[in-house]
Each structure stands twice: as C-alpha cells, then as structure tokens.
Protein backbone atom coordinates (compact mmCIF):
# COMPACT_ATOMS: atom_id res chain seq x y z
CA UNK A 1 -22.90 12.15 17.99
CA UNK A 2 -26.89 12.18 17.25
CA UNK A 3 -26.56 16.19 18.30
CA UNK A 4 -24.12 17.04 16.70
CA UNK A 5 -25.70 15.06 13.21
CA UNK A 6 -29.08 16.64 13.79
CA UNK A 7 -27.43 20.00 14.14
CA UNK A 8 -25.60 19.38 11.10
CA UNK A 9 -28.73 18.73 8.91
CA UNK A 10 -30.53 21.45 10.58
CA UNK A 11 -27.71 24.00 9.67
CA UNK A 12 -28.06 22.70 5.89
CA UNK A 13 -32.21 22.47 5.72
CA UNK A 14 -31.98 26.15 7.07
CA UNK A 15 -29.08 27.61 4.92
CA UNK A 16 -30.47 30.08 1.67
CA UNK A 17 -30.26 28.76 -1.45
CA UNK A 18 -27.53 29.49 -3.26
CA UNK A 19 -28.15 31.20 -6.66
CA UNK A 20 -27.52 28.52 -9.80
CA UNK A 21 -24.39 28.95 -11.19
CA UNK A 22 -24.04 31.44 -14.32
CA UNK A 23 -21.59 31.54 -17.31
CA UNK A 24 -20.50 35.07 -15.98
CA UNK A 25 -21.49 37.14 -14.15
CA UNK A 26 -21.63 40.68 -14.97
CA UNK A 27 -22.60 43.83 -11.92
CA UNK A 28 -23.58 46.76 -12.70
CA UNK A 29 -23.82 49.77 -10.13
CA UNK A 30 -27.52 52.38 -10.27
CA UNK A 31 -25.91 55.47 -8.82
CA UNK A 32 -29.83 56.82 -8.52
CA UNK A 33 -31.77 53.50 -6.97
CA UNK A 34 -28.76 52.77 -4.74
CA UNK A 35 -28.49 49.27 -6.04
CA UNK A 36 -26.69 46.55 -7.84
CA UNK A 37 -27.93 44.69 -11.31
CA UNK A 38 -26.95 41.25 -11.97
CA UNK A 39 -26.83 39.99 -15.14
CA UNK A 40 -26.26 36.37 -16.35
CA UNK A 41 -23.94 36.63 -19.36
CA UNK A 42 -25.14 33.05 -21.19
CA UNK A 43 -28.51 34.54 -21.49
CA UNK A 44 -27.67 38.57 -21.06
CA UNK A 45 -31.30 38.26 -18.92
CA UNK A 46 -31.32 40.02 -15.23
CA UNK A 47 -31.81 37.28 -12.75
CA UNK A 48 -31.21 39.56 -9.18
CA UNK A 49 -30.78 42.80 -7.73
CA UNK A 50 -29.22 43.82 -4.87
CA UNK A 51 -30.15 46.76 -2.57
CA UNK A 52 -26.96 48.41 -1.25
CA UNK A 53 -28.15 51.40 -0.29
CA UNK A 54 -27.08 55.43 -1.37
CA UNK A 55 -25.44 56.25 -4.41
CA UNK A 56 -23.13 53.23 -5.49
CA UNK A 57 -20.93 53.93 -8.20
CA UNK A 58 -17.13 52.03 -8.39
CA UNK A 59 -17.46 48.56 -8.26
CA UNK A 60 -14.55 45.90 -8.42
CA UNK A 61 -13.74 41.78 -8.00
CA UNK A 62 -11.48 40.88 -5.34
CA UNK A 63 -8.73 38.77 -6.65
CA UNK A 64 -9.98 35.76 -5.84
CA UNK A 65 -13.14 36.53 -7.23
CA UNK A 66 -15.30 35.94 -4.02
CA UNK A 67 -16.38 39.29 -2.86
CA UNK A 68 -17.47 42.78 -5.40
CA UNK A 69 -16.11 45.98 -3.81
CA UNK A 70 -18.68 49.04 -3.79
CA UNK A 71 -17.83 52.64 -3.33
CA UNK A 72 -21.20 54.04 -1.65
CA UNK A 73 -21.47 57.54 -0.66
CA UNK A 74 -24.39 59.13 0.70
CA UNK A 75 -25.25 62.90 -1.04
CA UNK A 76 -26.85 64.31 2.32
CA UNK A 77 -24.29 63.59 4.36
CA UNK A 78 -21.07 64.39 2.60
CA UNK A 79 -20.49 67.89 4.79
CA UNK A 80 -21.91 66.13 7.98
CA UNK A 81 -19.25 63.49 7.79
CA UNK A 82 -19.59 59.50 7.79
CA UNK A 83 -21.27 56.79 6.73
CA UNK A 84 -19.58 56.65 3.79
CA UNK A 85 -18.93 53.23 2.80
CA UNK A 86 -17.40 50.32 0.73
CA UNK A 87 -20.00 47.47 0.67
CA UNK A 88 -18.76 44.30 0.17
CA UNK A 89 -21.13 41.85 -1.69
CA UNK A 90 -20.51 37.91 -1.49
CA UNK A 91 -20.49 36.55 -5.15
CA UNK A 92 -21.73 33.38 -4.59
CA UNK A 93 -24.93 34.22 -2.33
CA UNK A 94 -25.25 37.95 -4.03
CA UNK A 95 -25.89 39.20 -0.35
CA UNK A 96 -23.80 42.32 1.85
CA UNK A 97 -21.59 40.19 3.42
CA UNK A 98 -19.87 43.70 5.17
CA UNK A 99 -19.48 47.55 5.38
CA UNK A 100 -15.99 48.99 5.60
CA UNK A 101 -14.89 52.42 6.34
CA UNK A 102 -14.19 54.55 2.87
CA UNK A 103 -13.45 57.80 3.55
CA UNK A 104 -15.87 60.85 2.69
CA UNK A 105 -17.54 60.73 -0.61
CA UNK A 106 -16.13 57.48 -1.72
CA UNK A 107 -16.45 57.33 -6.01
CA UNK A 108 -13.74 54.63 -7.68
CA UNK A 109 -11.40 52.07 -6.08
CA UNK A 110 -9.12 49.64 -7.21
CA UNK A 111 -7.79 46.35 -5.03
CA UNK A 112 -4.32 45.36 -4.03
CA UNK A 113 -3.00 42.32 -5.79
CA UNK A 114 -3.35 40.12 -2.92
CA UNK A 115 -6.69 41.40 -1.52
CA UNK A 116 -5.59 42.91 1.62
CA UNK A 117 -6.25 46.83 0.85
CA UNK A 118 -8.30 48.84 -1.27
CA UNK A 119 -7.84 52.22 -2.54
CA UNK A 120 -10.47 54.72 -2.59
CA UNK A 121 -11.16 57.94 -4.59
CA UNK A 122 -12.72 60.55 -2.15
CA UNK A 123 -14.37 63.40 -4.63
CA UNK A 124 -15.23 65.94 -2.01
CA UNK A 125 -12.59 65.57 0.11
CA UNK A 126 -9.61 65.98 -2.32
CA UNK A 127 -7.99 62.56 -0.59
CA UNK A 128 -7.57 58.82 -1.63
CA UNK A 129 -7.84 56.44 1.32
CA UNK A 130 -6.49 53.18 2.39
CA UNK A 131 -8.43 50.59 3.79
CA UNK A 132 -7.73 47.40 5.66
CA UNK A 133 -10.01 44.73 4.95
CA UNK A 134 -9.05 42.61 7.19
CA UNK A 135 -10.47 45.22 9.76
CA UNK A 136 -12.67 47.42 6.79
CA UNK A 137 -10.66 50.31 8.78
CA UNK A 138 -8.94 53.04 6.99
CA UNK A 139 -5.33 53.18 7.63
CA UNK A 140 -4.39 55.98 5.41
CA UNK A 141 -5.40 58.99 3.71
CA UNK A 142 -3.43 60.97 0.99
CA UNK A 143 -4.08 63.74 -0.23
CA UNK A 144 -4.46 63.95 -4.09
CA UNK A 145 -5.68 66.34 -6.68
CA UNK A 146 -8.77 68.31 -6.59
CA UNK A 147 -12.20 66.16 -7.24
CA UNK A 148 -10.13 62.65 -7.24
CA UNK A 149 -12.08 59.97 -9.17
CA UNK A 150 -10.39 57.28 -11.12
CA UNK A 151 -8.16 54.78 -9.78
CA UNK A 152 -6.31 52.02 -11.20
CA UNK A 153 -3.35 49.99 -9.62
CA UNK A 154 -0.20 48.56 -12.06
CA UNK A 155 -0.12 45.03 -12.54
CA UNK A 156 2.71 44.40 -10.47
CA UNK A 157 0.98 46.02 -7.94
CA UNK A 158 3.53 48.51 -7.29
CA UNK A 159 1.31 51.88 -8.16
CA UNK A 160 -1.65 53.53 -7.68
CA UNK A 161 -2.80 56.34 -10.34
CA UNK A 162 -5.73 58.42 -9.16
CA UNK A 163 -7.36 60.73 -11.69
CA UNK A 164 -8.34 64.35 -10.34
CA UNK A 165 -10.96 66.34 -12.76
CA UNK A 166 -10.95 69.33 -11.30
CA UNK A 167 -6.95 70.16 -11.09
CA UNK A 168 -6.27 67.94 -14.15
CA UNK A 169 -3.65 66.01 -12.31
CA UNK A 170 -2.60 62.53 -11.90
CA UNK A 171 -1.61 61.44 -8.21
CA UNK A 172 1.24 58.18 -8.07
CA UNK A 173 0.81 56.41 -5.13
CA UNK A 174 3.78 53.58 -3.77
CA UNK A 175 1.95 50.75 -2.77
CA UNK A 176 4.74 49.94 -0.69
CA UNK A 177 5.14 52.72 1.90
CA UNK A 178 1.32 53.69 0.98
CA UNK A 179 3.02 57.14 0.32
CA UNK A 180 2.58 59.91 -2.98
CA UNK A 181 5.49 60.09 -4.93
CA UNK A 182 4.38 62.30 -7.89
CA UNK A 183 1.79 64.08 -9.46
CA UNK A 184 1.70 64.89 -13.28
CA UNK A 185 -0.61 67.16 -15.11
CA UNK A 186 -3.34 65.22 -18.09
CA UNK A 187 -6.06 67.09 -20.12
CA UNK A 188 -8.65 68.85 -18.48
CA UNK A 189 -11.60 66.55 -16.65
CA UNK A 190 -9.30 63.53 -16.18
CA UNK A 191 -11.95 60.58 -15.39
CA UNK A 192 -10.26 57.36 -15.32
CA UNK A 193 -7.30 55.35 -16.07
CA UNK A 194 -5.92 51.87 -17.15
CA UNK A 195 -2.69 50.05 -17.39
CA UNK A 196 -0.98 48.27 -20.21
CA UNK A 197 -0.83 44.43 -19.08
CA UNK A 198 3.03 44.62 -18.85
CA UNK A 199 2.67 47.87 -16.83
CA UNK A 200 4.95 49.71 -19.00
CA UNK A 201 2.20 52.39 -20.06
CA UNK A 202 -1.08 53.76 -18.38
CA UNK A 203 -3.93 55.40 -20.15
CA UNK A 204 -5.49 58.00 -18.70
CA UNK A 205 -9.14 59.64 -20.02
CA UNK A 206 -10.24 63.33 -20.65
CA UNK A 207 -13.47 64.08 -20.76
CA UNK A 208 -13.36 67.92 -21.63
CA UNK A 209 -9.96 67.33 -23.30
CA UNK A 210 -11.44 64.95 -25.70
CA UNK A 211 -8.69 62.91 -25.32
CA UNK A 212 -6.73 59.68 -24.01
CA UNK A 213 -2.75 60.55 -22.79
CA UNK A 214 -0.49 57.82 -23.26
CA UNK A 215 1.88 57.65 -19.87
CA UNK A 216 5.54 56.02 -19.17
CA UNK A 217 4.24 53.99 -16.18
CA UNK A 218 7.42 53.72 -14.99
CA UNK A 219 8.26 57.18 -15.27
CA UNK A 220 4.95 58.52 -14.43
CA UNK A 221 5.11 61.42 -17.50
CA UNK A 222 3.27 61.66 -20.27
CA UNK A 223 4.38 60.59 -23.69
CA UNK A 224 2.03 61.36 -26.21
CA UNK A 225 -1.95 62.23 -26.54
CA UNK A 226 -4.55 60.63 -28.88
CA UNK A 227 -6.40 63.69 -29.75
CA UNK A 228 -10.69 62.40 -30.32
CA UNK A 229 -13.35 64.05 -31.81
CA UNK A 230 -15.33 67.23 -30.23
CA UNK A 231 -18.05 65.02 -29.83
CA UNK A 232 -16.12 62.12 -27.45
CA UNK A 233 -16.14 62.66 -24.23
CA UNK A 234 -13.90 59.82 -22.78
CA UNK A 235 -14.88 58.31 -19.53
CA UNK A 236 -13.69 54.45 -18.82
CA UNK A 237 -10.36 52.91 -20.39
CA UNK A 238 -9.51 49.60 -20.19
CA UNK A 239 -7.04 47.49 -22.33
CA UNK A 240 -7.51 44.70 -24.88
CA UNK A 241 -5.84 41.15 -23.05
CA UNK A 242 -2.67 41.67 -25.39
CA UNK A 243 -2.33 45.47 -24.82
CA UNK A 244 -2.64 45.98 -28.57
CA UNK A 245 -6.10 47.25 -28.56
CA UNK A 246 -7.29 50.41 -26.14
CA UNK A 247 -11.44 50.29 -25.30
CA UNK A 248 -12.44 53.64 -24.59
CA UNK A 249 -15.86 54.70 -23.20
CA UNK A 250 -16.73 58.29 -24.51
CA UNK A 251 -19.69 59.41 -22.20
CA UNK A 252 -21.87 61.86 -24.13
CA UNK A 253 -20.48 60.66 -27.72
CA UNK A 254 -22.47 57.78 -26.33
CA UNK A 255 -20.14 54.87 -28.27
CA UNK A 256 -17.43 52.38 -27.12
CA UNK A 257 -14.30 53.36 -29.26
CA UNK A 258 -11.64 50.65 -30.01
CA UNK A 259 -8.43 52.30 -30.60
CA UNK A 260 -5.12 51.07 -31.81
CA UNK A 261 -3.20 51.05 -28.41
CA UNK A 262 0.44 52.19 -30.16
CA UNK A 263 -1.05 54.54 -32.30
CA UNK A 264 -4.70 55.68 -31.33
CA UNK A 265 -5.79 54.40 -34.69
CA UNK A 266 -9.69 53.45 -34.65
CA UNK A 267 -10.12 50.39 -35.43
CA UNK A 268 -14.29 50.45 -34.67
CA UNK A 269 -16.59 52.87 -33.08
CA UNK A 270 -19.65 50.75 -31.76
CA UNK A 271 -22.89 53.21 -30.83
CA UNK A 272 -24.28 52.32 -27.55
CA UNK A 273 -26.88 53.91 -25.23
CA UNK A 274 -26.87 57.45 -23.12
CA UNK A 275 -23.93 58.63 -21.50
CA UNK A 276 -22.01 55.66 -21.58
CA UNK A 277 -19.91 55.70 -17.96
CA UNK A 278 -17.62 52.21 -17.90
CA UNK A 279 -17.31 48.90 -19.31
CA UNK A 280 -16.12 45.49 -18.09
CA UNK A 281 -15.29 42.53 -20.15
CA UNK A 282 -16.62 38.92 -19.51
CA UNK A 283 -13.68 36.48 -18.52
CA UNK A 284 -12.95 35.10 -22.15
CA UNK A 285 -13.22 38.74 -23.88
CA UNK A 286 -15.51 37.94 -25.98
CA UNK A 287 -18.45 40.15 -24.69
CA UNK A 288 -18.13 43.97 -23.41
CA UNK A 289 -20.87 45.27 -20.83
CA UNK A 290 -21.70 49.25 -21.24
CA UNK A 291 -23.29 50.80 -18.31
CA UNK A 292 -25.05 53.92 -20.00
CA UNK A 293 -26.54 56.27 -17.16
CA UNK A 294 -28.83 58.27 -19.14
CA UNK A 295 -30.63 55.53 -20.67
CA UNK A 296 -30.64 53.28 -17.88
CA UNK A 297 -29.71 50.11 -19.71
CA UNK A 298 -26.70 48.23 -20.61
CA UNK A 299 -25.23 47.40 -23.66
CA UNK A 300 -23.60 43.81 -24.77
CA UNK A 301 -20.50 43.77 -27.54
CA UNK A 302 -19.79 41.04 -29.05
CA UNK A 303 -15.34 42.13 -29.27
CA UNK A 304 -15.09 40.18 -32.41
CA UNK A 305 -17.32 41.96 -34.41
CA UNK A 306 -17.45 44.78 -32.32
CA UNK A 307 -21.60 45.39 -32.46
CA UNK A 308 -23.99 45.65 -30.08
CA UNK A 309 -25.71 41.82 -29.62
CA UNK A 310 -28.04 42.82 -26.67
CA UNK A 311 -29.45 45.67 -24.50
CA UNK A 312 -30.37 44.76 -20.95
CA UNK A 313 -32.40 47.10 -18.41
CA UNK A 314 -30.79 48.13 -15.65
CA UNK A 315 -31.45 50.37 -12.71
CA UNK A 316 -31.87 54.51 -12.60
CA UNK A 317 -28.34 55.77 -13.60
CA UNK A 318 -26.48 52.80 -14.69
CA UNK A 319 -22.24 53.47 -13.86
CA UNK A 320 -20.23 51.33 -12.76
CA UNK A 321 -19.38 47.75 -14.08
CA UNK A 322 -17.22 44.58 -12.71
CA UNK A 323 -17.86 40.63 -13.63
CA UNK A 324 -17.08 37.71 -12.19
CA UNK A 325 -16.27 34.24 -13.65
C-alpha cells in the first residue's frame, strides 16, 4: 500500500504541467517554420508554439476535441517516397502525442464523424488516402483528380469531396465502402470546399475562376456559380452556423468576403492581411481567425460587425487554421 501511494505521488510531482485553461483555443499551421501557433482567444495573445516539423499545412479537431490533426509533408522527399505524415497534437498538453502514415505529399484532411479515419489530400500523387487511427496506418488510397487539395466530409458523414486544382474536378468519395462514386467538373484552380449544415449543398472555391459553385450535395452536380471580382481569388469556404451566410477567404484579394449563402449577395467584405489561405471560427461564432501567409500574421473578426479587432504574429507562412473549445 505505502508503494503503491509513494508511486502515486511520484507519478503526479513528475507529470508536466498542464497549460492553464483558455477561452478558445485557436491553431494555426507555418507551412515555412514547420510549426504550430497557439493563440488564446480571451486575450488574442500567443501563449505556445509547437515544433512539428516540415511543411504543415491542413489542420483539423477530432470530434471530441482532444487531439488537432496535421497534414505534414516534407518538400525533399516527395519523389523519394515516405515520411510523409499526419501529426497528431494532444490539446490539452499542446505536445505530439503521435505520427500516422498520410500518404505522399499530404496537404488537407477532414475527420470521420466518429474519429476513427481521416481523409487525406495527396497533391503530388493525384490520390486521397485513408487512414486508421486506431493503427495511424493507411488502409486506402483513391485515386482523385490531378493536384488534390481540399477536403471536406458532409455532415452526416456520408461523403467526402476532394478539390483537384489542376484538372478542375471534384472527387465524391462513399464513406461507407471508402470507394469514388463520381467526379464533377468546378472552375479552374478548385482549392477548397464546405458543406451546408443540413448537407443539402456544398461550396466549392476557385481560385483562378474567381468564383464559389454552389453544388446539390446529394446529387453531386453543380447548380449555380457566384461569379467574384477579378481581383478575388477564393481559397477557404466555410458556412455561417445557420447556413444563411457563406465566409469566403479570397487569397490574393487579401479580404474575408461574407456572402449571402442563397444568393451570393455580399453582405461585407472585411480587408485582412497577405494572401489570406483559411479561416476557423471560435466555438460561439463570434470571432473569425485569418491565417494570411504572406504577411505572416493572423487576423481576428469580430462576425457581428464584421471588422478586424486584432492582428496576432504568427509563424513564416501562416495556412492553415482549426480551434478548439
């Protein structure tokens, strides 16, 4: 019994600190430093940074909030072959809890409903894989479109849409037999997509098409386009809570857009820093996070008034951006 007590208090004297908790917290991927920035959203101040190593770029929240998702690919060695990886960062301790197989020249993922598999975008390989995290193996690898980079899974967790920029296609993946079902052409440069929260419609970005194509998700054809300006070059998409509102990130044009989602009305046009990648929302909405890779900072917008409230420094080449409650 004294043993076992001692053993017990030695295990908790010896255990790192955990971090104090924060309101929010917001990550954003440095596709140039090969690291993470953490940013506390009560005080929009940087309080770590986390080395993960090559050029990290995707990033995403498990369901359960417990564990960020990085797609890491390493320059030198994409014709040599692996390690290309997904790091997994604990949320709580902001340490690499593990390194899971990704695939060659991971970019963008997106994670099953229930945790159990993540899908990856492989750029130079022309493939989207499947991996296992219960064994960080790949199980499967389709091919997609040419240059494959965005990926974004339906609410019901029934598809997978994976943007390719180079053939301008769309690749539907069935969650269920891990199989392609369809591919649809988009404007040209295709960089990312989103879905509507019912999952009826998906969004899907084009940078040299200056555009955002409006998609029957259940369908998996394209409706109608929202034609932008010449100077917009849409990257991230995401969706307001309600579905009513469309948040589009339009790289060069270097501003967050907030379109009406029905009609591609602007509603606001909020200028932000260089090249502005992606975007994440805080838990409540009320704050949007801009990663913009040219000017290595991030920008804070405040959704109700739809103005920038706060520019934090990140790393070298800001992209990717996920946040956890």
């Amino acid at each position: 019994m004294r043993q076992t007590f001692v053993l017990a208090c030695a295990a908790v004297f010896w255990a790192a600190p955990r971090p104090p908790a924060l309101a929010a917290t917001v990550w954003v991927s440095n596709e140039r430093s090969g690291s993470l920035t953490v940013i506390d959203s009560a005080t929009d101040r940087v309080v770590s940074t986390v080395a993960v190593g090559g050029r990290p770029r995707g990033i995403q929240v498990a369901p359960d909030d417990r564990t960020v998702y990085v797609a890491v690919s390493h320059p030198a060695k994409i014709r040599s072959g692996p390690p290309h990886e997904i790091v997994a960062v604990d949320a709580a301790t902001r340490r690499v809890r593990a390194r899971f197989e990704a695939g060659t020249d991971p970019e963008q993922l997106a994670v099953a409903r229930d945790g159990a598999r993540l899908y990856i975008s492989n750029e130079d390989a022309g493939t989207a894989s499947v991996t296992d995290v219960a064994t960080g193996k790949v199980m499967a690898t389709l091919v997609t479109g040419i240059e494959p980079e965005g990926v974004a899974i339906s609410p019901d967790g029934r598809w997978v849409y994976v943007t390719a920029e180079t053939s301008n296609t769309v690749t539907v993946i069935d969650t269920r037999a891990n199989k392609v079902i369809a591919t649809f052409l988009v404007d040209p440069r295709p960089r990312a997509a989103a879905f509507s929260p019912d999952g009826s419609r998906a969004y899907v970005t084009a940078e040299l098409g200056q555009s955002v194509s409006v998609i029957d998700a259940r369908r998996h054809k394209v409706l109608r386009v929202f034609r932008l300006a010449a100077s917009e070059r849409p990257c991230g998409v995401k969706t307001s809570r309600d579905g009513r509102r469309l948040y589009v990130a339009t790289g060069r044009g270097n501003t967050i857009l907030n379109l009406d989602s029905a009609t591609g009305k602007r509603i606001a046009s909020t200028p932000v820093g260089n090249r502005v990648w992606n975007f994440a929302f805080t838990p409540d909405r009320r704050k949007l996070y801009a990663a913009n890779g040219l000017s290595n900072d991030v920008s804070v917008i405040d959704t109700r008034t739809n103005r920038v409230v706060a520019t934090v420094a990140a790393g070298d080449g800001p992209w990717g951006v996920a946040v956890t409650p």
